[in-house]
Protein backbone atom coordinates (compact mmCIF):
# COMPACT_ATOMS: atom_id res chain seq x y z
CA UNK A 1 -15.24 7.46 -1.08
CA UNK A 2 -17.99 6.54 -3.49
CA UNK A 3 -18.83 6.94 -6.99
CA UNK A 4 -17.60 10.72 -6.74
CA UNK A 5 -14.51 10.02 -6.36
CA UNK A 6 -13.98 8.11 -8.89
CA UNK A 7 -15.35 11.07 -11.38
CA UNK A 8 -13.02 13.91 -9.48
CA UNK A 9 -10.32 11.35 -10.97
CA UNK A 10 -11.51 12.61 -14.44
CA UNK A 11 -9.31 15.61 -13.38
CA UNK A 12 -6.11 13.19 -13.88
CA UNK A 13 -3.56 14.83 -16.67
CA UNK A 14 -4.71 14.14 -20.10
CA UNK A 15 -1.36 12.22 -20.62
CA UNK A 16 -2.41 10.23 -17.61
CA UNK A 17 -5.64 8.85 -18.98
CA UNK A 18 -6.84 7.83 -22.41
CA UNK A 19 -9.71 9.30 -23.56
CA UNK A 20 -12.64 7.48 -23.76
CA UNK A 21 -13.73 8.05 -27.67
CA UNK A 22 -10.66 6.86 -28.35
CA UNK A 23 -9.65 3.58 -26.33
CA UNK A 24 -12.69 1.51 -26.24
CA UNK A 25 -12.08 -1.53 -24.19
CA UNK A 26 -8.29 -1.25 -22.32
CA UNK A 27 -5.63 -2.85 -24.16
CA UNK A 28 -4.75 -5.83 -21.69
CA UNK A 29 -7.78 -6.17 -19.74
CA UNK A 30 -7.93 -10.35 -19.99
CA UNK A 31 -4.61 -10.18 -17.94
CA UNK A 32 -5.16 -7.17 -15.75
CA UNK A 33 -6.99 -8.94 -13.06
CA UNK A 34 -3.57 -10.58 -11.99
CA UNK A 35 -3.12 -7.48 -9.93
CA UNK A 36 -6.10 -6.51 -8.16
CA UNK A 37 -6.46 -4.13 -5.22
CA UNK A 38 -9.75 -3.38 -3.03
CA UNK A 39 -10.56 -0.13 -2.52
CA UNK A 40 -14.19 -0.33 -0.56
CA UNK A 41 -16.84 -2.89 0.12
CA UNK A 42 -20.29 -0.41 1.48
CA UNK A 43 -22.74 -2.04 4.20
CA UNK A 44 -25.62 0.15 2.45
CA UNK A 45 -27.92 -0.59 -0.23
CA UNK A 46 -27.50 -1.04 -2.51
CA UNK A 47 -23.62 -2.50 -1.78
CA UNK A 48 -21.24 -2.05 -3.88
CA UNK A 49 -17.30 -2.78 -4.19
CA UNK A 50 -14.76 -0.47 -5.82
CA UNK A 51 -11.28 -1.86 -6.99
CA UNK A 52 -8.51 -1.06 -9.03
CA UNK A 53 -6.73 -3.40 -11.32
CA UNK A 54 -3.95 -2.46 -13.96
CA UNK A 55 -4.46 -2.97 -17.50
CA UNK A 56 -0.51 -3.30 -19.56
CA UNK A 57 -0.86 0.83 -20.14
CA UNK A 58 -1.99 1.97 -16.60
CA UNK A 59 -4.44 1.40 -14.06
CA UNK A 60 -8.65 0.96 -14.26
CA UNK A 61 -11.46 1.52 -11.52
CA UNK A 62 -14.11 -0.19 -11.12
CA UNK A 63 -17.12 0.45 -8.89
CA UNK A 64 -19.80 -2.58 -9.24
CA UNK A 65 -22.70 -3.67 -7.08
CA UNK A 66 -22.29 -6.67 -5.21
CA UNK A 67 -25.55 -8.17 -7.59
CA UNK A 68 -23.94 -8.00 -10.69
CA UNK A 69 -22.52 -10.72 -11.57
CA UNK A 70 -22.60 -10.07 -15.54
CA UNK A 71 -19.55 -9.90 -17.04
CA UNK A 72 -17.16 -7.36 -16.19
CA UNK A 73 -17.45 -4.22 -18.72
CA UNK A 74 -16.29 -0.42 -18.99
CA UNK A 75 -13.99 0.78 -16.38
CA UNK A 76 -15.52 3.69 -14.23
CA UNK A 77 -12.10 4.90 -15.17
CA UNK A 78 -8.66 3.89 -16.97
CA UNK A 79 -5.31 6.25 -15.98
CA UNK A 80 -3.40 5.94 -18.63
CA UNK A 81 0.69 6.15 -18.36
CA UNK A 82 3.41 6.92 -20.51
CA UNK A 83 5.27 3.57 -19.61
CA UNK A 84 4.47 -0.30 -18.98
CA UNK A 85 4.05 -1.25 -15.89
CA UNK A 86 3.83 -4.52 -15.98
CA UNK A 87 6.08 -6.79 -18.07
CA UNK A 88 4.90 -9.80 -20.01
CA UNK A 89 4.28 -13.14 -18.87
CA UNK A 90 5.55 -12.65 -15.07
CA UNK A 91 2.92 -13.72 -12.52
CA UNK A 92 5.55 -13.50 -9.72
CA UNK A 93 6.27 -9.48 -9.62
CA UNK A 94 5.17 -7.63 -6.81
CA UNK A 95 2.57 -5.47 -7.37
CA UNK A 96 3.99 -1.96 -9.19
CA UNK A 97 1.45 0.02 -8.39
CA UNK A 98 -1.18 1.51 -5.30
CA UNK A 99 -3.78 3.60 -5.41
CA UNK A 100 -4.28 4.91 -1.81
CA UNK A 101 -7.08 6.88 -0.62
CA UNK A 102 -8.08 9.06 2.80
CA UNK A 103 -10.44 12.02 3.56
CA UNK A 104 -7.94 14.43 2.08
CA UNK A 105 -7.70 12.99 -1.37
CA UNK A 106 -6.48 10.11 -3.44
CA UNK A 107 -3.21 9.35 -5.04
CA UNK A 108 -1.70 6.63 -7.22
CA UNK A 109 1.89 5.70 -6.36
CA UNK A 110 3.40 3.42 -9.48
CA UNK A 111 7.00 2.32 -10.33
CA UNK A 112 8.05 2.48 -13.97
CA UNK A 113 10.49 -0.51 -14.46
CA UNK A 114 12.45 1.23 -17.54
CA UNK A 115 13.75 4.63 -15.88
CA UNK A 116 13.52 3.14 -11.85
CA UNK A 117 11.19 6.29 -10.88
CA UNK A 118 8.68 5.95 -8.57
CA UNK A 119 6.15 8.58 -9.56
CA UNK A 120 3.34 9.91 -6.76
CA UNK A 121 0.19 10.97 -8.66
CA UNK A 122 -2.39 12.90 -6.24
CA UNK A 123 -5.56 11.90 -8.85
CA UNK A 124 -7.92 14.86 -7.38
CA UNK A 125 -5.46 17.46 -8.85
CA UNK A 126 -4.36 15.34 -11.46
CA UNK A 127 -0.89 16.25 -11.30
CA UNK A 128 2.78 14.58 -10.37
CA UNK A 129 3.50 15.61 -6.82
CA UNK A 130 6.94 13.62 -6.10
CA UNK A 131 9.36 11.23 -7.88
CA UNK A 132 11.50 9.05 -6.21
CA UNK A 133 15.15 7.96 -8.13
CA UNK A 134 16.42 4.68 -8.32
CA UNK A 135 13.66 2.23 -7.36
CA UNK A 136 13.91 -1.35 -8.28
CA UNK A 137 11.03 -2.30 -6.10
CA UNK A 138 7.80 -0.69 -4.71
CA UNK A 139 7.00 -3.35 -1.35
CA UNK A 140 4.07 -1.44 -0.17
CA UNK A 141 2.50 1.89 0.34
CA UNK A 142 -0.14 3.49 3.30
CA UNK A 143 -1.36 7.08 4.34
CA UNK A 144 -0.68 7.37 7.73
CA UNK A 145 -1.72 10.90 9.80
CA UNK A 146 -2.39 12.26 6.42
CA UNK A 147 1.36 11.67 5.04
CA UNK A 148 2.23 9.09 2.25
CA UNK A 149 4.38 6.96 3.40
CA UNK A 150 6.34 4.02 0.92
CA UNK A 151 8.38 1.23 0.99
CA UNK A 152 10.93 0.77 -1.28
CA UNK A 153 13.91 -1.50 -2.06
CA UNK A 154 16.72 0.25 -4.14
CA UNK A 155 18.86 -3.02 -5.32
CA UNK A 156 19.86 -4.28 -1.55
CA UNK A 157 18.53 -1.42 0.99
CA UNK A 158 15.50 -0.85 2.26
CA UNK A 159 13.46 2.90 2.05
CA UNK A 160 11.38 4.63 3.67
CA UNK A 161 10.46 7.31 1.60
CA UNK A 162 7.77 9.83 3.27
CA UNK A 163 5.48 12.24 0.79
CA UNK A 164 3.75 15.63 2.25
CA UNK A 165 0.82 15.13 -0.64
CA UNK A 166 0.11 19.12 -0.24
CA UNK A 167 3.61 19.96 -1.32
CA UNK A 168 5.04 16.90 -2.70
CA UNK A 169 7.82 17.30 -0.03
CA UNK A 170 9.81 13.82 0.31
CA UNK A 171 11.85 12.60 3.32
CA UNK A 172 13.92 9.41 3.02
CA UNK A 173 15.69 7.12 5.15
CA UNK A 174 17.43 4.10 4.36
CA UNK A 175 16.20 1.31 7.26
CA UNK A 176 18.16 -1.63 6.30
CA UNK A 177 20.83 -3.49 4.32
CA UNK A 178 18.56 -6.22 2.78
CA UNK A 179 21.35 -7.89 1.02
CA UNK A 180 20.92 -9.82 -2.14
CA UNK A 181 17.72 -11.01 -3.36
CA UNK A 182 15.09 -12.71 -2.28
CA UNK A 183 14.07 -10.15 0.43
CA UNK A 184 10.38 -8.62 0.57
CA UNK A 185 9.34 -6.26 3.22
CA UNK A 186 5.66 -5.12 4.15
CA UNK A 187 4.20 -2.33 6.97
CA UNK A 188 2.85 -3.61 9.78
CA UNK A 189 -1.12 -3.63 9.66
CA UNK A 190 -3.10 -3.10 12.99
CA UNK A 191 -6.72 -4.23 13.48
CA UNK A 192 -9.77 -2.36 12.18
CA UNK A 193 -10.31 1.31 14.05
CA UNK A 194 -6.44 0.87 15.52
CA UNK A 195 -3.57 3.20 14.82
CA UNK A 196 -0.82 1.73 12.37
CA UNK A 197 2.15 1.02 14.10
CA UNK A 198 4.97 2.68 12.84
CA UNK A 199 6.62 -0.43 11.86
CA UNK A 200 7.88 -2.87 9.11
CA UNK A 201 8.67 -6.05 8.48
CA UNK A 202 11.44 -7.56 6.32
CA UNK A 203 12.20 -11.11 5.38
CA UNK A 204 15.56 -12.42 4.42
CA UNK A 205 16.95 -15.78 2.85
CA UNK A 206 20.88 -16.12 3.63
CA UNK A 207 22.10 -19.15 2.69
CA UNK A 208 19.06 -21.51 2.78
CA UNK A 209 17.71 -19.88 5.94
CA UNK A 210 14.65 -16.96 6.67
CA UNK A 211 15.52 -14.20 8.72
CA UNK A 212 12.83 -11.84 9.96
CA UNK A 213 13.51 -8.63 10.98
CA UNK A 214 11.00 -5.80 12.88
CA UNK A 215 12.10 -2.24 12.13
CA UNK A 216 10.88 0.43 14.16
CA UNK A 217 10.28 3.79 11.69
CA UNK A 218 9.87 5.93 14.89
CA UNK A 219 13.64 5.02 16.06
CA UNK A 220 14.85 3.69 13.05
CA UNK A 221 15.71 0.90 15.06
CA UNK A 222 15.86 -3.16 13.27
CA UNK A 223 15.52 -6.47 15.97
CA UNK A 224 16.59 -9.46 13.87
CA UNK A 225 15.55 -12.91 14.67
CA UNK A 226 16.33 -16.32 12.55
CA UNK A 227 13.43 -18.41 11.80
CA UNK A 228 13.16 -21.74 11.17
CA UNK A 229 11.59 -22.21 7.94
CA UNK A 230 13.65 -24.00 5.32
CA UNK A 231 13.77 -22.29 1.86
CA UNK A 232 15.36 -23.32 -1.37
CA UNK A 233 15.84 -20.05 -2.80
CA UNK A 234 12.61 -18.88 -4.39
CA UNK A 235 10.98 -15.49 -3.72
CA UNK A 236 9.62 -14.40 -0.21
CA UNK A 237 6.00 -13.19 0.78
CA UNK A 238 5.29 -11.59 3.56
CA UNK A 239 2.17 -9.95 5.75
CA UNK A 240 2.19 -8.53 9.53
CA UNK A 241 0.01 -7.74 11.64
CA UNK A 242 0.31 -6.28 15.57
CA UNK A 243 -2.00 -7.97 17.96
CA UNK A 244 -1.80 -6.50 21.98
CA UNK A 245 2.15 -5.08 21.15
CA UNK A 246 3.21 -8.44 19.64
CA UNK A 247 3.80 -8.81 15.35
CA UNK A 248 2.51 -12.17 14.08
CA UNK A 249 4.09 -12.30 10.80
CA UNK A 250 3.63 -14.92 7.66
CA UNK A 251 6.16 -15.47 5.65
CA UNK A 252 4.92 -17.59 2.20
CA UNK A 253 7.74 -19.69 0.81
CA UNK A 254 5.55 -20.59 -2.47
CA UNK A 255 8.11 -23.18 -3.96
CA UNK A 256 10.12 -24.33 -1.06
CA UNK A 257 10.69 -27.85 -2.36
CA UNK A 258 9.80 -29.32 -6.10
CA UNK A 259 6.02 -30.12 -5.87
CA UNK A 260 4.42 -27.80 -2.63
CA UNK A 261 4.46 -24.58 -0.95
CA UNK A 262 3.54 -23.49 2.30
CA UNK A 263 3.25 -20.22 4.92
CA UNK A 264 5.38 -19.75 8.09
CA UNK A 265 4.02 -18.24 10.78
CA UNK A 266 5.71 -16.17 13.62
CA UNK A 267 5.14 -13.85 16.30
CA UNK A 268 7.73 -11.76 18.61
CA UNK A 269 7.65 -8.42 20.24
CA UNK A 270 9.99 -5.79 20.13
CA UNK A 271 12.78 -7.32 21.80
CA UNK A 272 13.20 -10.02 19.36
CA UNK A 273 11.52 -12.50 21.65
CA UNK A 274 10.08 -15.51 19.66
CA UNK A 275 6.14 -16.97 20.27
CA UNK A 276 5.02 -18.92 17.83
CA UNK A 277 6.33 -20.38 14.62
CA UNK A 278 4.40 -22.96 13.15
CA UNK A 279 4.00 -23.61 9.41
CA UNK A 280 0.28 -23.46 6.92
CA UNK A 281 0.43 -26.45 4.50
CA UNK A 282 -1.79 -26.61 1.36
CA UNK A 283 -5.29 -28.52 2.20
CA UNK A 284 -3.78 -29.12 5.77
CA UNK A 285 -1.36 -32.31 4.80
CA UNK A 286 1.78 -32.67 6.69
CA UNK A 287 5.19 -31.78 5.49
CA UNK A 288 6.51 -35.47 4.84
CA UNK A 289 3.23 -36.20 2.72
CA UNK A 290 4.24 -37.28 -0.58
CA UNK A 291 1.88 -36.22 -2.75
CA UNK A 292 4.05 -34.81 -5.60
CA UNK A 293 1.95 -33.14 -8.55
CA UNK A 294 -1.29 -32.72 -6.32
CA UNK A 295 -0.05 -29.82 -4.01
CA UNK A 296 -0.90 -26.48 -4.96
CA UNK A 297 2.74 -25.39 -5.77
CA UNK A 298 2.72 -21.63 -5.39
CA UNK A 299 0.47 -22.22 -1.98
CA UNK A 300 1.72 -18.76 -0.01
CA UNK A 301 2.43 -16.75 -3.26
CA UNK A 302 0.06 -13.98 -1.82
CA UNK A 303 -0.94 -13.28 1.79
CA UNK A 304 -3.25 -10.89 4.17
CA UNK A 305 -4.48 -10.86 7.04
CA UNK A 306 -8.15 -10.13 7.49
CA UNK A 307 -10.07 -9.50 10.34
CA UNK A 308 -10.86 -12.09 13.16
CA UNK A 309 -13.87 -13.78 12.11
CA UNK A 310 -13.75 -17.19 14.39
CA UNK A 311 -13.48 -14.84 17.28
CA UNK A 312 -10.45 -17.31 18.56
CA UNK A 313 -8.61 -13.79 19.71
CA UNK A 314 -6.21 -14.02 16.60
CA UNK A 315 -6.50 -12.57 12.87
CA UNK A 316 -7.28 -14.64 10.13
CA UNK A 317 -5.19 -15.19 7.07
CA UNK A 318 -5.71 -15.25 3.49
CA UNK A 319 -3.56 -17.33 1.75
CA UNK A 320 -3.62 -17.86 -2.27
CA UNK A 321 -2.46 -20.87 -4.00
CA UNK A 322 -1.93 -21.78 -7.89
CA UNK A 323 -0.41 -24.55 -9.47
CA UNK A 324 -0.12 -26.59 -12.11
CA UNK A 325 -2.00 -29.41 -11.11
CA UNK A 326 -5.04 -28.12 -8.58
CA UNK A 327 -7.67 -25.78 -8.65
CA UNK A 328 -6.08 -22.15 -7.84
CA UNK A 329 -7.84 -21.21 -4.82
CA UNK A 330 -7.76 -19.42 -1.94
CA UNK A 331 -7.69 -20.22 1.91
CA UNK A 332 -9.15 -18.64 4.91
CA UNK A 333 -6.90 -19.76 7.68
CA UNK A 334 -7.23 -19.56 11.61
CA UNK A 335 -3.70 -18.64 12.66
CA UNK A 336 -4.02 -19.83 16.18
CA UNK A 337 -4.30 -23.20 14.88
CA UNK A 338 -2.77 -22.41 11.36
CA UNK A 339 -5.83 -24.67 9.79
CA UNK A 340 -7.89 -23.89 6.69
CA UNK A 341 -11.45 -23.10 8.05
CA UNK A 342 -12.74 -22.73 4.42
CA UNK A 343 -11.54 -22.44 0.87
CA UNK A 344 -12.31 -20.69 -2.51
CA UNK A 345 -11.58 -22.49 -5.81
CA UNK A 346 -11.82 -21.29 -8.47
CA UNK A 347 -14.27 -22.92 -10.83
CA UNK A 348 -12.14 -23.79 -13.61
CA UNK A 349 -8.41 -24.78 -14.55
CA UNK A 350 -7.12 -22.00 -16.61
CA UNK A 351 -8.05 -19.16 -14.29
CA UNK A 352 -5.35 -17.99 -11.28
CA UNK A 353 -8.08 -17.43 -8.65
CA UNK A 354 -5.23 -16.55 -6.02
CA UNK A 355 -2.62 -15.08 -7.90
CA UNK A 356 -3.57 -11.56 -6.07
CA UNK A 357 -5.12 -10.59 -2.71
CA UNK A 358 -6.02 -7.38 -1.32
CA UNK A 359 -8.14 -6.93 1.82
CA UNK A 360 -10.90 -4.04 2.14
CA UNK A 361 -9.47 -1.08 4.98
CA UNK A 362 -11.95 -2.55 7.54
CA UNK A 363 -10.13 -6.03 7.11
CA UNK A 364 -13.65 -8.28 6.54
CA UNK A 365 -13.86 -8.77 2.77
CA UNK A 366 -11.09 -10.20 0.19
CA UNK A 367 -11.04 -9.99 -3.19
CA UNK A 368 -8.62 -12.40 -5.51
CA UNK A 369 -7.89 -11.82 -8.57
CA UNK A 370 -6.26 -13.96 -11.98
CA UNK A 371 -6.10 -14.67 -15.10
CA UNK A 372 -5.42 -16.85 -18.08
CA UNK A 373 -3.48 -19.76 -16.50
CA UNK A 374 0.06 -18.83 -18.96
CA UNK A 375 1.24 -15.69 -20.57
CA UNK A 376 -2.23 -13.80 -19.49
CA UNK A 377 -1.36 -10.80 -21.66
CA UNK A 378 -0.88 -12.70 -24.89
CA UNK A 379 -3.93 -15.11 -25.17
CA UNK A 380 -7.65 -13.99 -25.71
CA UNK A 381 -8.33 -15.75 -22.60
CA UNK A 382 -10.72 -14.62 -19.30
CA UNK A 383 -9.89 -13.26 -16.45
CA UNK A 384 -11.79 -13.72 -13.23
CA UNK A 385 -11.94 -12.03 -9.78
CA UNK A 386 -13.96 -13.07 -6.26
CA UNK A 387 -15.29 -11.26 -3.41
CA UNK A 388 -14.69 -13.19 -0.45
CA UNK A 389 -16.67 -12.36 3.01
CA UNK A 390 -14.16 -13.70 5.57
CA UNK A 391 -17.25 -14.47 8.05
CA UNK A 392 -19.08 -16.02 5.59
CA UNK A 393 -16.55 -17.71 3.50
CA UNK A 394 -18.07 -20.81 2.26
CA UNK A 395 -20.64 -18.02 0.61
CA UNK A 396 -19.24 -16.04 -1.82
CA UNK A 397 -20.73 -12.46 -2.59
CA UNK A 398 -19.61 -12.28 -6.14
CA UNK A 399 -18.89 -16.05 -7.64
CA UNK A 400 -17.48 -14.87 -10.40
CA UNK A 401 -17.22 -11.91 -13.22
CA UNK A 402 -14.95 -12.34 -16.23
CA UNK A 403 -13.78 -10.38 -19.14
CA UNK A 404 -12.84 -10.96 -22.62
CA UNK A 405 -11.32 -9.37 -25.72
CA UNK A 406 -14.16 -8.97 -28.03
């Protein structure tokens, strides 16, 4: 969808979106870039990207040429809601918000954290379509055959929660007993011009140790394998992707130990057999390396796979890093050999280049996302987002853009 979409958006609620006379720049927009999802990267000229970021009252969308590299302005357009969705000073939440988009329309699916609701906007009609009870966290969200479907953790169970957008008619089915926190879950991507599987991935920490479990949403059926990547009780990050009927799944484990982070990578079919399970370090150092205060030490934080763009027969992996003492940045790794082929830093120490990743549909472009180093929403800092080409990492099509309180 192109520029037209984003004006048939205009058609949102009036309590849904501020009006434009009225809010000037978005309240928040230094810190919105945190949480950054790409919507479309166009192969035309001229080529433009359109993503969505939230702002501390709602959501913005931007559409910008792949030239401009001026500083980011006006929003295309801001939905406004009647409650935060995103708490202060917390880099770590998941993402509490999607915007999802197909042929048939375009809907915004967002949690608010005070009442547990998850709310289903369809942002062509501009009305509420379906609200889900009880939510503590949204994990991810796809259209799939022209249904919404959402997953959703409700304290220590996993949900699938499915939305007929024409009606607003909701089917739910709980998939799995997570148990206590950490847990994260994810759907299972397929490569570009495939079918989604109907699957999902969940990973566990029980006493020190990951779990990984493959559901099947067809059969409602859950395979449960133990992995062996060490943990130390920080939160869980997870991707998957299906490759010729077997998941390869990374799990990030951002803080596993005081000073360095790291991504585990596994693959098994649907029998619970194991392949392999290897582990990403940050800048390719091994695990007994001590290099305390140098390692990027939320390295696996965020993670996607992209398209295969070394042509090695496996999908690439994004993987975003921040710390306290390194360059945020953001690698491109080969997960056959689970080796950084090239790396994005970001230009300057304050910024959290790598605090958010989102791949385009067609799997080729990445765009990262961050903000002020500390407490983003509360200093007049900048914000700053890149566009990442996957087969032409080491050449960035948009450097840099940043934004400012004036």
């Amino acid at each position: 969808m192109k520029i037209c979409t984003l004006l048939a958006i205009g058609a949102v609620l009036s309590a849904l979106q501020a009006k434009p006379g009225e809010r000037g720049q978005p309240d928040g927009l230094i810190g919105a870039l945190r949480h950054v999802q790409l919507l479309e990267v166009t192969e035309q000229e001229p080529r433009t990207m359109r993503f969505a970021t939230a702002t501390l009252t709602g959501v913005a969308l931007y559409e910008r040429t792949l030239s401009d590299r001026s500083v980011l302005g006006e929003p295309d357009q801001v939905i406004e809601l009647g409650f935060r969705v995103l708490p202060l000073a917390t880099w770590g939440d998941r993402v509490p918000w999607r915007v999802l988009e197909s042929g048939e329309g375009s809907w915004l699916v967002v949690l608010d954290r005070e009442s547990e609701d998850l709310v289903v906007h369809d942002l062509s009609r501009g009305e509420e379509v379906a609200r889900l009870r009880q939510v503590t966290v949204l994990e991810d969200a796809r259209v799939r055959e022209g249904r919404l479907e959402v997953l959703v953790r409700r304290d220590e169970t996993l949900d699938l929660a499915v939305v007929e957008p024409a009606g607003g008619a909701v089917e739910q089915t709980m998939l799995i007993d997570t148990g206590p926190p950490p847990a994260t879950a994810c759907f299972v991507t397929s490569p570009p011009n495939t079918p989604a599987p109907e699957a999902a991935v969940v990973a566990t920490n029980e006493r020190g140790q990951v779990f990984a479990t493959c559901v099947d949403l067809s059969a409602h059926r859950a395979v449960r394998v133990a992995t062996q990547f060490p943990r130390s009780g920080y939160p869980l990050y997870v991707a998957a992707r299906r490759v010729d009927g077997t998941d390869l799944i990374a799990i990030g484990t951002p803080m596993f130990s005081d000073h360095s982070g790291r991504v585990g990578l596994v693959a098994f079919d649907s029998e619970g057999r194991t392949g392999i399970e290897r582990f990403v370090f940050p800048y390719g150092w091994a695990e007994d390396d001590d290099r305390s205060g140098t390692w990027a030490t939320e390295y696996g934080r965020t993670l996607a796979f992209t398209v295969d763009a070394d042509d090695d027969g496996h999908p690439d992996l994004a993987v975003g890093a921040t710390g306290e003492s390194v360059l945020s940045h953001v690698d491109i790794v080969t997960s056959a050999e689970c080796t950084s082929r090239a790396r994005v830093v970001s230009p300057a120490y304050w910024y959290r280049t790598g605090s958010s990743i989102s791949v385009d549909p067609r799997g080729r472009y990445v765009l990262t996302g961050g903000g002020f180093r500390t407490y983003p929403e509360l200093l007049d800092g900048p914000a700053e987002a890149v566009l990442i080409d996957v087969q032409r990492p080491d050449d960035p099509v948009i450097t840099s853009f940043l934004s400012q309180r004036p």
